[in-house]
C-alpha atoms as a PDB file:
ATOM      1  CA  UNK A   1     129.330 210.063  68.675  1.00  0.00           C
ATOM      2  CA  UNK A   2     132.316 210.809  71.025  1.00  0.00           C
ATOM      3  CA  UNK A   3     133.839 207.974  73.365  1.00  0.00           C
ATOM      4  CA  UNK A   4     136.114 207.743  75.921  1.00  0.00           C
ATOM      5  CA  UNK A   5     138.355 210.462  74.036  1.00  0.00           C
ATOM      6  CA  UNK A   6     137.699 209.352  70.298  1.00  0.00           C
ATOM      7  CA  UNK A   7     135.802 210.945  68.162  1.00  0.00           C
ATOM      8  CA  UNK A   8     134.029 208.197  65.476  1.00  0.00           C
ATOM      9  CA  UNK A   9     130.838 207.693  63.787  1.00  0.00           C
ATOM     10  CA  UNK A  10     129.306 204.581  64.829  1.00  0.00           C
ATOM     11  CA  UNK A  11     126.141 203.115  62.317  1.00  0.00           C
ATOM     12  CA  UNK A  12     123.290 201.718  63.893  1.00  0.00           C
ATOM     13  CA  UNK A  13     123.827 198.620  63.004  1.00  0.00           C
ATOM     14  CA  UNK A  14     127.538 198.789  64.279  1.00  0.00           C
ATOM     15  CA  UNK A  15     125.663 200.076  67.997  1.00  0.00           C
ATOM     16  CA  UNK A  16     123.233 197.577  67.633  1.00  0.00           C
ATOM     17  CA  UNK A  17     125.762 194.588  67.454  1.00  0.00           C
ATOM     18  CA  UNK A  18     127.815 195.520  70.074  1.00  0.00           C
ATOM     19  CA  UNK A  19     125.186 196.250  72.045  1.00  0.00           C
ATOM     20  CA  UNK A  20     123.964 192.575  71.402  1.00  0.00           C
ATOM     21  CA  UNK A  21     127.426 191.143  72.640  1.00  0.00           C
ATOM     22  CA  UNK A  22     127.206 193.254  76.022  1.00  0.00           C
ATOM     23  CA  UNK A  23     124.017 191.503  76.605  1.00  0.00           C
ATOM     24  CA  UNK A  24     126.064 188.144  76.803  1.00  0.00           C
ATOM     25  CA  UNK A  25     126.810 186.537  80.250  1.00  0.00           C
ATOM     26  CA  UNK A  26     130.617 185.663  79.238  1.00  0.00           C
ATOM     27  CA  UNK A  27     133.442 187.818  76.895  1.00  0.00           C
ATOM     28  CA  UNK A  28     136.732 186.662  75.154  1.00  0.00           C
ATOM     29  CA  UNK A  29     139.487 188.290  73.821  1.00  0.00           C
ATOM     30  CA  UNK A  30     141.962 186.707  71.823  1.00  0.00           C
ATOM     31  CA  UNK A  31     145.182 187.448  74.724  1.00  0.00           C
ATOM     32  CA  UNK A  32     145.143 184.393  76.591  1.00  0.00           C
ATOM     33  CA  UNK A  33     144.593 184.573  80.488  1.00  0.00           C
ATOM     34  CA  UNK A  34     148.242 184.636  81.357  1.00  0.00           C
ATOM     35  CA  UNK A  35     150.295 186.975  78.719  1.00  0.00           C
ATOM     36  CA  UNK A  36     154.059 186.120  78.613  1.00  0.00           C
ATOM     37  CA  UNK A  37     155.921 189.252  77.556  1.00  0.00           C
ATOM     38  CA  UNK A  38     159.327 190.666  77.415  1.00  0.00           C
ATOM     39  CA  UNK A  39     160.327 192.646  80.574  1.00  0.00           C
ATOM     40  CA  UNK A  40     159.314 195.529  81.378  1.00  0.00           C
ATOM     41  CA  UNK A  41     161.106 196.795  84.098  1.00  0.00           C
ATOM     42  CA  UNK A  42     158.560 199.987  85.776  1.00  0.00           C
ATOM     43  CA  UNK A  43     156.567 197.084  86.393  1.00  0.00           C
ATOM     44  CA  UNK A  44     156.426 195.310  89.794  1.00  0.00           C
ATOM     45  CA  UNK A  45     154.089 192.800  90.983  1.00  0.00           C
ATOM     46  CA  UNK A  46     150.650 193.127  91.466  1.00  0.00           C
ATOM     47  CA  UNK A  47     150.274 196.597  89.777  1.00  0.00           C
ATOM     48  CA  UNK A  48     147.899 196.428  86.783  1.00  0.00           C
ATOM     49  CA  UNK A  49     147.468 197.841  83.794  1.00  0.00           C
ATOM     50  CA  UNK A  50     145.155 198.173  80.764  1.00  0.00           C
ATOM     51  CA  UNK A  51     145.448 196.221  77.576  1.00  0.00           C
ATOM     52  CA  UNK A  52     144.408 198.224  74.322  1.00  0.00           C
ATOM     53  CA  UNK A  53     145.738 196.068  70.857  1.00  0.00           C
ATOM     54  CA  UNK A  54     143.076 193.288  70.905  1.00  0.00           C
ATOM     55  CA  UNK A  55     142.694 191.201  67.543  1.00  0.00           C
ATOM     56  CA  UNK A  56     139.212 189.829  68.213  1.00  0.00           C
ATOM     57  CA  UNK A  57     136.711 190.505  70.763  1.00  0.00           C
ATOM     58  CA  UNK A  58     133.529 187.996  71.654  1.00  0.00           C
ATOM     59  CA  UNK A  59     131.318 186.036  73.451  1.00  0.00           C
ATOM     60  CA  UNK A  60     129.397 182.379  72.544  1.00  0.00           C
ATOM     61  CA  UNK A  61     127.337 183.646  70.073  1.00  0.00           C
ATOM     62  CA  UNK A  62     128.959 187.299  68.773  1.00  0.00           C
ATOM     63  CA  UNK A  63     132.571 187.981  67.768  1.00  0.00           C
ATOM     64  CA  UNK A  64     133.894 191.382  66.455  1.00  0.00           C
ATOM     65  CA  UNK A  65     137.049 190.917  64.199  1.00  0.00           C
ATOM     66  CA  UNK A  66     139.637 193.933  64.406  1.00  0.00           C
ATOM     67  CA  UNK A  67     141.286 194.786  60.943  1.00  0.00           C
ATOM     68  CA  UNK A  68     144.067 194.396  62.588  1.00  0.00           C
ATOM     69  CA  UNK A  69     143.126 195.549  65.473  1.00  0.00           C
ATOM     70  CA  UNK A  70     139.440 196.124  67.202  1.00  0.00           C
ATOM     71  CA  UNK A  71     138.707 199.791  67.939  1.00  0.00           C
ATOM     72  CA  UNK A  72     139.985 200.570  71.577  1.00  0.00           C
ATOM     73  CA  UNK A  73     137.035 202.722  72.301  1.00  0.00           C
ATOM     74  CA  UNK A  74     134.718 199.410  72.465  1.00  0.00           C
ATOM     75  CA  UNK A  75     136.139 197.335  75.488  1.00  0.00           C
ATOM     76  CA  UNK A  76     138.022 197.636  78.379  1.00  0.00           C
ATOM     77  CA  UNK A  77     140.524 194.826  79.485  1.00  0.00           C
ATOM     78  CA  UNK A  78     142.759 195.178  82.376  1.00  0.00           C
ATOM     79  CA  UNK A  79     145.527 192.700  83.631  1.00  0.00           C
ATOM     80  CA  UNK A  80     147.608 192.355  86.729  1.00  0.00           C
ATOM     81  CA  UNK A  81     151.338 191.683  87.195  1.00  0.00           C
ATOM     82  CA  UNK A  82     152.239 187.940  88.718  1.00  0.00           C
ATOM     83  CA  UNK A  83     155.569 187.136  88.370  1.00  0.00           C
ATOM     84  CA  UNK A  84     159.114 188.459  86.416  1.00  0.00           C
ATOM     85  CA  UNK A  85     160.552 185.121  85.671  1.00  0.00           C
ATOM     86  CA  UNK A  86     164.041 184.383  83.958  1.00  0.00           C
ATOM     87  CA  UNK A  87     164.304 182.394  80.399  1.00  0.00           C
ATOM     88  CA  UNK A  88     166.524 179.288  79.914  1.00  0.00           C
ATOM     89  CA  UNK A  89     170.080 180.280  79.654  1.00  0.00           C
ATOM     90  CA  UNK A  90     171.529 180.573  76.082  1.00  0.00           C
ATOM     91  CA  UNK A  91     175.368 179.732  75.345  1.00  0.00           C
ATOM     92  CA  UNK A  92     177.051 181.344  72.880  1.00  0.00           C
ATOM     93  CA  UNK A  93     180.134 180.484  71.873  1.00  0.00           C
ATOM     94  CA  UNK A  94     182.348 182.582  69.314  1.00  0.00           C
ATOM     95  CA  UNK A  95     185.840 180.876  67.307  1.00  0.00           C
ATOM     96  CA  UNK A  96     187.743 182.385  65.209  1.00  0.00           C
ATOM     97  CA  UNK A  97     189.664 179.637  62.662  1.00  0.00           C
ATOM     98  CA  UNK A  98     193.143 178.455  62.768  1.00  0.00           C
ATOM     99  CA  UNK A  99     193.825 180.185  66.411  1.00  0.00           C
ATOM    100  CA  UNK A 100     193.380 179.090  69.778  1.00  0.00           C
ATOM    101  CA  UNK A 101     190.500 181.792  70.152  1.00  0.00           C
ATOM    102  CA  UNK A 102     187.173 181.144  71.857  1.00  0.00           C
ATOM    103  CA  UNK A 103     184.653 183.146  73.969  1.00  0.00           C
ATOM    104  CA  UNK A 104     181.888 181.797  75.605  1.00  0.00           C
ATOM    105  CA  UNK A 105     179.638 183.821  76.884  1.00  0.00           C
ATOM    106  CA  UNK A 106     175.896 183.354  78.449  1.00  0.00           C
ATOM    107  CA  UNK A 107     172.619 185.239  77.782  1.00  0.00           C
ATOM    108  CA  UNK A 108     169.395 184.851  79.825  1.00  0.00           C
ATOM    109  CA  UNK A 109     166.070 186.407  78.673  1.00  0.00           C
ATOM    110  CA  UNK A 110     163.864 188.670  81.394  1.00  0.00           C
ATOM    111  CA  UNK A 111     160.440 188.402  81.274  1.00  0.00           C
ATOM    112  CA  UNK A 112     156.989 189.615  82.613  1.00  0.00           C
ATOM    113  CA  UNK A 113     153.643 187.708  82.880  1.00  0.00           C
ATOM    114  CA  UNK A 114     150.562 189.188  83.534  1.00  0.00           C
ATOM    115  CA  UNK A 115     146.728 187.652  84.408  1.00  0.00           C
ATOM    116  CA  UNK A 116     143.899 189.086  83.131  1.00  0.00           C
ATOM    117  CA  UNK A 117     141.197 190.691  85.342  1.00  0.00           C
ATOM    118  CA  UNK A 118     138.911 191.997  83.634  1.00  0.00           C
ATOM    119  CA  UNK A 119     137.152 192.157  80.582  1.00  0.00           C
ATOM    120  CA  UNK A 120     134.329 194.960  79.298  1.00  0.00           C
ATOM    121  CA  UNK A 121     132.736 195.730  76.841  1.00  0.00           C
ATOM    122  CA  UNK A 122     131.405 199.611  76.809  1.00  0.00           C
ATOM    123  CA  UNK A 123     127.924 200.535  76.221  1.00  0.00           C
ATOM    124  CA  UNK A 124     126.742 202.886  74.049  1.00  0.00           C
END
C-alpha cells in the first residue's frame, strides 16, 4: 500500500488499529501544545509548519508507540509560530592565574516557540 509518498506494507491488523484510533473524538501526541525550540531564524510569526518525529501517537483508549519514532505516513500534525523570545543572560567570565587578566563576556540564547494546530490521523 502506497501513502502520502512511502511505499510500506501495512497488515490488517496494523489498518485495523489505526483505523480504530481515527474513530476517537480526541488525539495526543507526545509534543506538548507549546514546543520551545532553539531558533530558527526563516521562521517569522504566525507561519506554520508540519511536525514529522512524533514518539507516541493516541487517543483515551488507543496509543501507537514509535520505535523511536511513529511512522510519518500515519498522522499529520501542524504547528504555528507565536513568539521568538530571548533566554536568561549567561556570564562568563575567563582568568588566567597569577596575572591581572579577566574577560567577561555575556551570552544570551534565541529561541522559537510554536502552538500546535492541528492534529490527524490519516485514514486508510
Amino acid at each position: 500500500m502506497a501513502f502520502a509518498g512511502i511505499s510500506r506494507t501495512w497488515s490488517a491488523n496494523s489498518i485495523e488499529l489505526v483505523n480504530r484510533l481515527r474513530e476517537q473524538q480526541k488525539y495526543y501526541a507526545t509534543v506538548n501544545d507549546i514546543i520551545v525550540m532553539d531558533r530558527i531564524k526563516d521562521l517569522e510569526l504566525g507561519d506554520s509548519l508540519s511536525l514529522n518525529q512524533v514518539t507516541e501517537l493516541g487517543s483515551h483508549d488507543y496509543t501507537i508507540k514509535g520505535q523511536p519514532m511513529v511512522d510519518p505516513s500515519l498522522f499529520k500534525i501542524e504547528a504555528t509560530v507565536i513568539e521568538h523570545p530571548d533566554g536568561k543572560l549567561f556570564t562568563v567570565t575567563k582568568k588566567k592565574q597569577r596575572t591581572a587578566h579577566h574577560k567577561t563576556t555575556y551570552h544570551r540564547n534565541r529561541y522559537t516557540m510554536l502552538r500546535v494546530a492541528k492534529i490527524d490521523v490519516n485514514k486508510f
